[in-house]
Protein backbone atom coordinates (compact mmCIF):
# COMPACT_ATOMS: atom_id res chain seq x y z
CA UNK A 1 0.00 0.00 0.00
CA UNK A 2 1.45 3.77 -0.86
CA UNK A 3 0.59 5.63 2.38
CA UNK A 4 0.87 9.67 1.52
CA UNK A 5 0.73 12.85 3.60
CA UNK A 6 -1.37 15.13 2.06
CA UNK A 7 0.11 17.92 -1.32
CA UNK A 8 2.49 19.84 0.03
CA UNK A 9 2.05 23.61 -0.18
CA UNK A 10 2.95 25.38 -2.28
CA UNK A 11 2.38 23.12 -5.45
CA UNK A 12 -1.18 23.02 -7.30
CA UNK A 13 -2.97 20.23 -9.08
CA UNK A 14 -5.56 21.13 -11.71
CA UNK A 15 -7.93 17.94 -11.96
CA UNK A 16 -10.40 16.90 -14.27
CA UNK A 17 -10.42 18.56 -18.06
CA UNK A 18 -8.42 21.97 -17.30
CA UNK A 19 -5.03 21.78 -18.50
CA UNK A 20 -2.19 23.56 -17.04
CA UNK A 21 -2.39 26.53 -19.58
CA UNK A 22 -6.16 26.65 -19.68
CA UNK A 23 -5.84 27.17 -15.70
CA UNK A 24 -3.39 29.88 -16.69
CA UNK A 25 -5.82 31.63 -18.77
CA UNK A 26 -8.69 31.28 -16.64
CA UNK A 27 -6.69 33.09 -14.12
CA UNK A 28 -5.62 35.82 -16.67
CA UNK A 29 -8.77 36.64 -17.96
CA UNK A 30 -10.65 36.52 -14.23
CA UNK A 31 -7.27 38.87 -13.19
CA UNK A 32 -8.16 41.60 -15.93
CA UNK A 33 -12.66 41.42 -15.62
CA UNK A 34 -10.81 42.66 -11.87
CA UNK A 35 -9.24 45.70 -13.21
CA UNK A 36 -11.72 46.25 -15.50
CA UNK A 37 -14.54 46.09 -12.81
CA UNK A 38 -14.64 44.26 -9.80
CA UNK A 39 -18.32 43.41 -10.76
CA UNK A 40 -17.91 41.81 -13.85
CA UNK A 41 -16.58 38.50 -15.45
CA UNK A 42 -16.27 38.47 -18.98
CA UNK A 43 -17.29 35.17 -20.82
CA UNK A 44 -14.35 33.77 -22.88
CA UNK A 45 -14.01 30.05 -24.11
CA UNK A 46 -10.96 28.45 -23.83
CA UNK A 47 -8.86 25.84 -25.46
CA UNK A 48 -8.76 22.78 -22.55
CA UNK A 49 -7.67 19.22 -23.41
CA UNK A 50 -10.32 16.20 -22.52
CA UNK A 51 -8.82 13.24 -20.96
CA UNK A 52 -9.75 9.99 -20.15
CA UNK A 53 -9.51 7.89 -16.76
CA UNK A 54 -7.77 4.50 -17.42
CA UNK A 55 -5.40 2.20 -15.20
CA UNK A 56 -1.77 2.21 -15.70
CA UNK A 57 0.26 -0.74 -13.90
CA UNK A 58 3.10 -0.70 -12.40
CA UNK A 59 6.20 -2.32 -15.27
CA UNK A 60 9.61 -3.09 -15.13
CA UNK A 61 11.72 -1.57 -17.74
CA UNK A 62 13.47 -4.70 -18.40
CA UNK A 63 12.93 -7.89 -16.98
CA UNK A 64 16.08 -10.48 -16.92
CA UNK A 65 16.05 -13.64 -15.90
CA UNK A 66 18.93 -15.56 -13.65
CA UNK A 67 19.55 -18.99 -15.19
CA UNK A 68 21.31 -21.90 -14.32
CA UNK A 69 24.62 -22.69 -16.05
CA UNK A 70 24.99 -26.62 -15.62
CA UNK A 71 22.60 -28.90 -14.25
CA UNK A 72 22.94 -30.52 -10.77
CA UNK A 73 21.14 -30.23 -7.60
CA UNK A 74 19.41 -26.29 -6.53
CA UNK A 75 21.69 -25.40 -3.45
CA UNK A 76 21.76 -22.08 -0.88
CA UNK A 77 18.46 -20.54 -2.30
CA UNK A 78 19.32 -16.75 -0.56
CA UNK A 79 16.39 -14.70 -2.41
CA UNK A 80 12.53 -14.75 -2.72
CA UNK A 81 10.00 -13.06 -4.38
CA UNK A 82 10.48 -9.20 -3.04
CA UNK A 83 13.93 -9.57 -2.37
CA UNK A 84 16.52 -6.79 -3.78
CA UNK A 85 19.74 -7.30 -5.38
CA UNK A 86 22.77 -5.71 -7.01
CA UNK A 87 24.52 -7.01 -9.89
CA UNK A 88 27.06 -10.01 -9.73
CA UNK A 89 25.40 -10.70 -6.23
CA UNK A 90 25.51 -14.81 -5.65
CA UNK A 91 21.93 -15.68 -4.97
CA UNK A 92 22.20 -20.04 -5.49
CA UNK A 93 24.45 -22.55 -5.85
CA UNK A 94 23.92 -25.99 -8.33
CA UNK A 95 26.15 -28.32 -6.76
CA UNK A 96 26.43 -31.71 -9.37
CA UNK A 97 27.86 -34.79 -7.24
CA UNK A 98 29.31 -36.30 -10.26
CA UNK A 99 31.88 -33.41 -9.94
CA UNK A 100 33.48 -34.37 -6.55
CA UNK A 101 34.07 -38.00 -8.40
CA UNK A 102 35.79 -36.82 -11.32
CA UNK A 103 37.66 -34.37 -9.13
CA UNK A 104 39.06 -37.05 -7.44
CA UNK A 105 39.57 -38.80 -10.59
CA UNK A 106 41.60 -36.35 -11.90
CA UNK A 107 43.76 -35.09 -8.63
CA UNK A 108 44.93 -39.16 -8.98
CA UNK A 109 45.47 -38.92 -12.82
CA UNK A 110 47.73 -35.80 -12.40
CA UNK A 111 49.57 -37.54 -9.24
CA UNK A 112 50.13 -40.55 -11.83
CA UNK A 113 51.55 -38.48 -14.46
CA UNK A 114 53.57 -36.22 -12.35
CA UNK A 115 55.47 -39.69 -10.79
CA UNK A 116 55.70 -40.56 -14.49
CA UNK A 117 57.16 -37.32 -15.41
CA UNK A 118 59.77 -37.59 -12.30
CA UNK A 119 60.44 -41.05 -13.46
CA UNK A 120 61.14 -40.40 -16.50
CA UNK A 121 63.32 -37.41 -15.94
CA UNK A 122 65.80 -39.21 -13.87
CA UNK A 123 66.16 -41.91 -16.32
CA UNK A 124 66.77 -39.01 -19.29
CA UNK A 125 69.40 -37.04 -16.94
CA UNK A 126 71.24 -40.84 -16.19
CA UNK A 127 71.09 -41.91 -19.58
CA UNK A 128 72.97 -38.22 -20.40
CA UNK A 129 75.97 -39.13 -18.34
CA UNK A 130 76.04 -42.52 -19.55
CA UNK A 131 75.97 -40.77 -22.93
CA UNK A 132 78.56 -38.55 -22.49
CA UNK A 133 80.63 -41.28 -21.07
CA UNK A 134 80.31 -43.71 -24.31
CA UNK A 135 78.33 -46.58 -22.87
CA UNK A 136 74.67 -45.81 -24.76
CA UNK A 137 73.69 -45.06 -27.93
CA UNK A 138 72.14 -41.90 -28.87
CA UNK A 139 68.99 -43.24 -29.63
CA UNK A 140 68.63 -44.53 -26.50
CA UNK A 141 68.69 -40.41 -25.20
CA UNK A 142 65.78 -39.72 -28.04
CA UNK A 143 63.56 -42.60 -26.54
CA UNK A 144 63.60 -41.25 -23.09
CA UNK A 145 63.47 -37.58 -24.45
CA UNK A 146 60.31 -38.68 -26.20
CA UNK A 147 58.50 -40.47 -23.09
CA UNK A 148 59.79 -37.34 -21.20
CA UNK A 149 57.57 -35.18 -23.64
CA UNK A 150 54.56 -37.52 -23.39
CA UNK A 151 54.38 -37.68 -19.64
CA UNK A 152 54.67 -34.07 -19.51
CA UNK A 153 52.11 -33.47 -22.32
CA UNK A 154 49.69 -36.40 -20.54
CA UNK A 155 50.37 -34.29 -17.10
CA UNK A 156 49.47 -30.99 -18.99
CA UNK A 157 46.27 -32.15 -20.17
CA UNK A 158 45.06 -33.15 -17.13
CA UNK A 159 46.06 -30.32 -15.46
CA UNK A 160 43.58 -28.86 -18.12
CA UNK A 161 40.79 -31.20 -16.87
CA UNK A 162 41.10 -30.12 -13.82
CA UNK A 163 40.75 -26.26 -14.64
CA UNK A 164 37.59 -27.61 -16.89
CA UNK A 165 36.25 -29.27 -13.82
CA UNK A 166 36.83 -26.25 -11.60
CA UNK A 167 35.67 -23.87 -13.79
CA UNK A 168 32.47 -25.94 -14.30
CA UNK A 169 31.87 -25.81 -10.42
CA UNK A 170 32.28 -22.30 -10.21
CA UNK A 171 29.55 -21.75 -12.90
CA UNK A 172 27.62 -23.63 -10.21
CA UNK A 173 27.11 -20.35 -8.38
CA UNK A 174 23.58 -18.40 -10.11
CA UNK A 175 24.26 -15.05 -10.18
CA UNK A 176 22.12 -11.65 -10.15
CA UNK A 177 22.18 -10.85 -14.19
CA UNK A 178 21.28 -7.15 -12.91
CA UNK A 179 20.86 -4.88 -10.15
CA UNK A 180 16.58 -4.78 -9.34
CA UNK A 181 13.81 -6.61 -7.73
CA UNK A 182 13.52 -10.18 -7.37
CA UNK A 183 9.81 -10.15 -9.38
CA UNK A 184 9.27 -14.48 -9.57
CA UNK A 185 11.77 -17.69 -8.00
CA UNK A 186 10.11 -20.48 -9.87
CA UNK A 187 12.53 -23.33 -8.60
CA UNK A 188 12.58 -24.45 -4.62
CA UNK A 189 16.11 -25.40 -3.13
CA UNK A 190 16.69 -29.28 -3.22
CA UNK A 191 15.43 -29.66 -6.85
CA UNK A 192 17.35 -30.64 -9.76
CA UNK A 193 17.41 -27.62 -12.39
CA UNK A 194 18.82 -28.37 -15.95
CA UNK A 195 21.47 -26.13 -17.50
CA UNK A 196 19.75 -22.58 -18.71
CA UNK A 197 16.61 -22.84 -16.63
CA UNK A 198 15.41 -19.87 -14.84
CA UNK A 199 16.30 -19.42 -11.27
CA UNK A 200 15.03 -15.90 -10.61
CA UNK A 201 13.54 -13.19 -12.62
CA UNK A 202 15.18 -9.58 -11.59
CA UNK A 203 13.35 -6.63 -12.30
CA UNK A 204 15.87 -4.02 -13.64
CA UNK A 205 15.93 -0.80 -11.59
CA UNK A 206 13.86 1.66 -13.50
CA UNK A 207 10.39 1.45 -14.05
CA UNK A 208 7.14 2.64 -16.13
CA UNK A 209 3.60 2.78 -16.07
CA UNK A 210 2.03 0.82 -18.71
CA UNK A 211 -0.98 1.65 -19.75
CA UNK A 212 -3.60 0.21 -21.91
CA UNK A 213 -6.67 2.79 -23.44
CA UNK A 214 -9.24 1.83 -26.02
CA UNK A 215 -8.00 1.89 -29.96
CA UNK A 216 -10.47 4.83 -30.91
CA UNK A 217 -8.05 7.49 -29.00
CA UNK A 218 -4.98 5.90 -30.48
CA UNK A 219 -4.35 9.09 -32.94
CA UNK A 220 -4.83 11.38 -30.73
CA UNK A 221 -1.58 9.82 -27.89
CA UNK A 222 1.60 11.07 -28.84
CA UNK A 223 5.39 10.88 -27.44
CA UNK A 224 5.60 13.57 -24.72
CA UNK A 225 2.01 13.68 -23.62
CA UNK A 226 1.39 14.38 -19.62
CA UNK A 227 0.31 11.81 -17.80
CA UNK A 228 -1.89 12.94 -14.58
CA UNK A 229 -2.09 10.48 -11.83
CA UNK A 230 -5.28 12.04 -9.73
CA UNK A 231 -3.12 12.98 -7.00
CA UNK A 232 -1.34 9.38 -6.24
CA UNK A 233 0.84 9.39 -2.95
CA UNK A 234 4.04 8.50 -3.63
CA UNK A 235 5.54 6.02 -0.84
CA UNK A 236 7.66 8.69 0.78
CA UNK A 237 4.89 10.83 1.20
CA UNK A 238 4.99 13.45 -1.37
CA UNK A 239 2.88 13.80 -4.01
CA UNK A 240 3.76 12.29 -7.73
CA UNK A 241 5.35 14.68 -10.13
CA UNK A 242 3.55 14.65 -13.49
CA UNK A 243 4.46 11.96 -15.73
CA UNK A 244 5.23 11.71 -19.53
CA UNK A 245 4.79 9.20 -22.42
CA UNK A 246 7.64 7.78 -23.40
CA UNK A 247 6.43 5.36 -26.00
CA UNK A 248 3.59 4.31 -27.90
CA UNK A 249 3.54 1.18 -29.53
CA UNK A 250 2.13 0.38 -32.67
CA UNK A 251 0.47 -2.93 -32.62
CA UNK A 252 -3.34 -2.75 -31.54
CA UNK A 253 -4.24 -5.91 -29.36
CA UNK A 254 -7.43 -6.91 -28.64
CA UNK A 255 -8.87 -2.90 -29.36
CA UNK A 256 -6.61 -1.27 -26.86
CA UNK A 257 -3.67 0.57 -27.58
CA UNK A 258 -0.75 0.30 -25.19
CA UNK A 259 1.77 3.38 -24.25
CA UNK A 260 4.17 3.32 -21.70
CA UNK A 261 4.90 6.70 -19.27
CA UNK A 262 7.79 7.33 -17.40
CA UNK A 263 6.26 9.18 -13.66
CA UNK A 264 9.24 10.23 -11.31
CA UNK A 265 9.37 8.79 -7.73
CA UNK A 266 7.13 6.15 -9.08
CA UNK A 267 6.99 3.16 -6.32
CA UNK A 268 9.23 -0.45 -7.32
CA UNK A 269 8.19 -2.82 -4.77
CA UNK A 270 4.54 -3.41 -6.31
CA UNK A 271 5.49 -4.75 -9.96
CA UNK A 272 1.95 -5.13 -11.48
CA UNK A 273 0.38 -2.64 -8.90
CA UNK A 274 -2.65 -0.92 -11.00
CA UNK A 275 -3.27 2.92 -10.69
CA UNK A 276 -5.71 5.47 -11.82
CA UNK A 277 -4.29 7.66 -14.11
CA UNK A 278 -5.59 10.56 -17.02
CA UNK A 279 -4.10 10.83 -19.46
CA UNK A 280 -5.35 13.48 -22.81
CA UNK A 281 -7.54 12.08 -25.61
CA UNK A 282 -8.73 15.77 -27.30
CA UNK A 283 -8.93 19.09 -27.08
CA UNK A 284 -11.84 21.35 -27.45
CA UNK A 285 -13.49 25.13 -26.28
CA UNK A 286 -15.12 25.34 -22.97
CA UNK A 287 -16.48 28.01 -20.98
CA UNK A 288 -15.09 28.46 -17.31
CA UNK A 289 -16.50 31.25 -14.94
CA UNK A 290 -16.48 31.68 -11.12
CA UNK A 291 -18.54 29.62 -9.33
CA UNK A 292 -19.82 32.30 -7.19
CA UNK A 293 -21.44 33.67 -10.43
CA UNK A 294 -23.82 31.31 -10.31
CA UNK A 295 -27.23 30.67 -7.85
CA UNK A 296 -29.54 28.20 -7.46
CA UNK A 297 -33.25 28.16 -6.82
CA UNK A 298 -35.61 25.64 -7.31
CA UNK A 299 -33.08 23.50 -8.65
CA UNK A 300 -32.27 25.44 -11.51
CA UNK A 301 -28.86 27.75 -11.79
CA UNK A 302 -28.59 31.28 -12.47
CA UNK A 303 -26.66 34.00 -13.54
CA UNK A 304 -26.95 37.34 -14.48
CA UNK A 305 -25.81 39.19 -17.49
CA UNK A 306 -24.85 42.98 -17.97
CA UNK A 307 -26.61 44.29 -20.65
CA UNK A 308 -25.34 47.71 -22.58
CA UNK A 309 -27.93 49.99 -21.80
CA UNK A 310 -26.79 49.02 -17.84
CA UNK A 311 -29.73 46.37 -16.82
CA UNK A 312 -28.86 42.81 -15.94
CA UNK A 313 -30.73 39.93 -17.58
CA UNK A 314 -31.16 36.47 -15.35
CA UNK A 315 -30.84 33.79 -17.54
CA UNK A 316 -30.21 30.07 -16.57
CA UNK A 317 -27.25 27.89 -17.02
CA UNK A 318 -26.30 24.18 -17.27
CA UNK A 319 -23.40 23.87 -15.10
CA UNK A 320 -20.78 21.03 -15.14
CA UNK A 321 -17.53 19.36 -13.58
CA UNK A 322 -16.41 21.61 -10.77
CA UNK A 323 -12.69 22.89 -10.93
CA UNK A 324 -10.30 24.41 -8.17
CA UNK A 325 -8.04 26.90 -10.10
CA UNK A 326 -5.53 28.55 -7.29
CA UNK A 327 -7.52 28.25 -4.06
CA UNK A 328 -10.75 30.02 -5.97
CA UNK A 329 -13.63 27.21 -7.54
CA UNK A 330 -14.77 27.97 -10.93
CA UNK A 331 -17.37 25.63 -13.27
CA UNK A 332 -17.69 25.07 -16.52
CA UNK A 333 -20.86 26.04 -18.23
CA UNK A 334 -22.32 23.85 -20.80
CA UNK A 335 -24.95 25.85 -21.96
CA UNK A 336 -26.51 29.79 -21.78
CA UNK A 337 -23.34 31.69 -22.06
CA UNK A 338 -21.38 32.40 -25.29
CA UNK A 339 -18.53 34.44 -26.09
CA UNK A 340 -18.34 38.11 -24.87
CA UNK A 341 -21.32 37.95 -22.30
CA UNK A 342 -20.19 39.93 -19.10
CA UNK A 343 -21.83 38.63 -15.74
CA UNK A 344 -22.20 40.32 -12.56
CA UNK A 345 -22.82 38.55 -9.23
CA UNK A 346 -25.99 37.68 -8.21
């Protein structure tokens, strides 16, 4: 669960339909009706961008997966699902018994050819004196020299075994592919994994909100669009910045289009978590005035209108969505007010 404090001063939020710069000219327009006349509110539509309520989850930017090496026996589990990680970090061990045999094998095989190699060494440095005394023949010196060179080649090689062997073993030991979240373990310690399965799947550090909206506002999402997420706490308390798409994709599956946004201080322990977000499918003209330009009686709203000749006309309105534009409310009107009508308060 994200657990927030409430928006910190100082910073505003403009929900619903109003987009930054239409909040900007609402504000500009209501700041010069007050120099103009404290009295009045001129009526002028603005441009404000219509967006849509979907859910965005929670995604990984990359997802790699930790896989065995060789097969053998699942040893020294240290992670579960949840757990964090840095790169190169051990987190298993695959331990095959038939390495411990051959191990063995080979430590006597190398003991066997270095005695060999010994052996045949002091026979090659006698048979030198001898030589250089008269009593053997020189081809007596090449056949030693030769079995010298074969012992020491048969020692050499399984010397290499050996490093083989050991080399095998220490690809035993799973390690973290990348620094992240530990999203999925699908293997228990004690069973046998085969060379290349999955251990662990680490979620890279760095992640997006993926999010999923029907195919008929697919034209109208673009690279760079703000993502709004109504005011989401972020799990340190503060209050999510604004986010962006990042990426649209292109394939349409199953009538939804799918764009991914990256949102600063956005949570990583809930991979998949699902969040409310808005996001902008349109622009169009609207008509914001001050709510306390309105009144209601009889379940109808009213507002009055300055004519020229200095009279004010009632006429009645069709309000809709409520706004909060710097501390002060304002409404959009759907209906009864066009461009240029000055109101007065009631």
């Amino acid at each position: 669960m994200r657990n927030g404090d409430s928006k910190p001063a100082g910073k505003r939020r403009f929900p619903g339909n109003v987009t930054r710069l239409g909040a900007l000219l609402i504000l500009a327009v209501a700041g010069m009706n007050g120099l103009a006349q404290a009295e009045e509110f001129q009526v002028k539509p603005q441009t404000v961008t219509d967006t849509k309520t979907v859910y965005g989850t929670v995604q990984a930017a990359v997802d790699v997966p930790a896989r065995a090496r060789i097969s053998g026996t699942l040893q020294d589990l240290s992670v579960d699902d949840g757990s964090s990680v840095k790169k190169g970090e051990q987190i298993a061990q695959i331990v095959d018994e038939k390495m411990n045999l051959q191990r063995r094998a080979l430590d006597a095989k190398i003991a066997a050819s270095k005695s060999n190699v010994d052996n045949y060494q002091l026979e090659y440095d006698r048979a030198q004196k001898l030589y250089e005394r008269g009593t053997i023949a020189k081809s007596r010196i090449d056949q030693l020299e030769t079995q010298l060179i074969v012992a020491q080649n048969t020692l050499k090689a399984a010397e290499g075994e050996k490093a083989v062997l050991e080399q095998q073993v220490t690809e035993g030991r799973v390690l973290a592919p990348s620094s992240g979240r530990v999203l999925d373990v699908p293997v228990t310690a004690g069973s046998f994994v085969m060379g290349g399965e999955v251990i662990a799947t680490v979620a890279q550090e760095g992640f997006l909100l993926r999010i999923e909206v029907p195919e008929r506002h697919a034209r109208s999402m673009k690279v760079g669009d703000e993502v709004l997420l109504d005011g989401e706490p972020m799990k340190d308390g503060g209050e999510f910045e604004v986010g962006h798409i990042v990426k649209v994709y292109p394939k349409i599956s199953q009538g939804r289009v799918v764009a991914d946004a990256d949102v600063p201080g956005l949570g990583d322990f809930f991979v998949g978590e699902r969040i409310q977000v808005r996001i902008a499918v349109g622009e169009r003209q609207a008509i914001f005035i001050p709510l306390e330009y309105i009144s209601t009686r009889f379940g109808l709203d009213f507002v009055k209108l300055a004519a020229d000749n200095g009279e004010t006309l009632e006429i009645v309105v069709e309000p809709g969505e409520h706004q909060t534009v710097d501390g002060k409310p304002y409404v959009e009107v759907l209906s009864g007010l066009k461009d240029g009508d000055r109101l007065v308060h009631p």
